[in-house]
Protein backbone atom coordinates (compact mmCIF):
# COMPACT_ATOMS: atom_id res chain seq x y z
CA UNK A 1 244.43 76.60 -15.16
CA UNK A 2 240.58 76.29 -15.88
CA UNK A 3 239.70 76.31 -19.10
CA UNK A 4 236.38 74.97 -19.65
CA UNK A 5 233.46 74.76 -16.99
CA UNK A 6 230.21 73.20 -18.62
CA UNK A 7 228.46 72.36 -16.46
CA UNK A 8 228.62 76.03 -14.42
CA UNK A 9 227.91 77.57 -18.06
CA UNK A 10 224.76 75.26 -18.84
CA UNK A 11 223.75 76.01 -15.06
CA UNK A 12 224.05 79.77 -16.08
CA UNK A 13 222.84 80.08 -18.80
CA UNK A 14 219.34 77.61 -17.16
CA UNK A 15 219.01 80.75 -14.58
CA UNK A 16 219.07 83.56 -17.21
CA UNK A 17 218.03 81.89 -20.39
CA UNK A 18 218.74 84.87 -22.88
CA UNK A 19 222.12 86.29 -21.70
CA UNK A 20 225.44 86.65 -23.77
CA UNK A 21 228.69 85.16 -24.25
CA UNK A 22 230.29 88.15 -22.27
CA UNK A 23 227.72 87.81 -19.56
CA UNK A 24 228.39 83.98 -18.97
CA UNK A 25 231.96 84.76 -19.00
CA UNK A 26 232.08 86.90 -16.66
CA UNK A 27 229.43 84.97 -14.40
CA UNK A 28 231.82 81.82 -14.46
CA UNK A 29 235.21 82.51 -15.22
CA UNK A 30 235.25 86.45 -13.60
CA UNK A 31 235.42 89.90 -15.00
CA UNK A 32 239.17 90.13 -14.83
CA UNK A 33 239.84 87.22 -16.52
CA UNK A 34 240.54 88.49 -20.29
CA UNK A 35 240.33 85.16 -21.92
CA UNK A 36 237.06 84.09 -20.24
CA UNK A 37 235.30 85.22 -23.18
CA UNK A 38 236.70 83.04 -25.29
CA UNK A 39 236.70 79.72 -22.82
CA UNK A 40 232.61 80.61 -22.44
CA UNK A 41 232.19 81.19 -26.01
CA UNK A 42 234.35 77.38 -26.43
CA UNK A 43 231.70 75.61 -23.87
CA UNK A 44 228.87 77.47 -25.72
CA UNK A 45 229.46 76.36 -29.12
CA UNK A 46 230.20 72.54 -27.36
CA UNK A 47 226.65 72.84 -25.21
CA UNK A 48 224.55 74.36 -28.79
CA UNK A 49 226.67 71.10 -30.82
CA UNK A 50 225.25 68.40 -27.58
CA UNK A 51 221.62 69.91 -28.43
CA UNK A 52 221.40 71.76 -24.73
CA UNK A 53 221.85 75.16 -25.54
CA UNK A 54 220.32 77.05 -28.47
CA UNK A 55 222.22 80.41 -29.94
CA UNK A 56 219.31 82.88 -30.96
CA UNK A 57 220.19 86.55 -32.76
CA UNK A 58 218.55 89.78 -31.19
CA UNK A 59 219.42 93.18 -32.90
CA UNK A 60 223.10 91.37 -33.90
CA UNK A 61 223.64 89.99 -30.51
CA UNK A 62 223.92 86.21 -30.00
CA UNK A 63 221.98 85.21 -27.22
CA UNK A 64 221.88 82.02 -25.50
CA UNK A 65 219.04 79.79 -24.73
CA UNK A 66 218.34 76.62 -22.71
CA UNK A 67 216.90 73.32 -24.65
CA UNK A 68 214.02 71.66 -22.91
CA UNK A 69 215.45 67.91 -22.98
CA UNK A 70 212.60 65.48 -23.16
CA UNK A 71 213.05 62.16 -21.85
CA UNK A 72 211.86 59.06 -23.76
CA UNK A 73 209.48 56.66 -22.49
């Protein structure tokens, strides 16, 4: 059983910087999956604590955000 999928979440979230937990969810993990939500919300929270994904509130809605990622020289 799949519980965590980074890598298609970052790759989400890259294509439609702004969108929610639920949207991501059901993106990567399906609509009829009930615990989706809560494996997107897990690989979330672990891309925001790497520094690759920023959480940003709109009207009480978390939505998520690519991090630009600049290399050093």
């Amino acid at each position: 059983m799949e519980t965590s999928n980074k890598k298609a979440v970052l790759a989400y979230i890259r294509k439609n910087p702004g969108c929610t937990a639920t949207a991501v969810a059901n993106e990567v993990f399906g609509k009829w999956r009930w615990s989706g939500w809560i494996f997107a919300r897990n690989d979330i929270n672990a891309l925001c604590d790497e520094g690759l994904v920023s959480e940003r509130f709109y009207r009480g809605i978390s939505v998520f955000y690519p991090v630009e990622v600049k290399e050093e020289a």
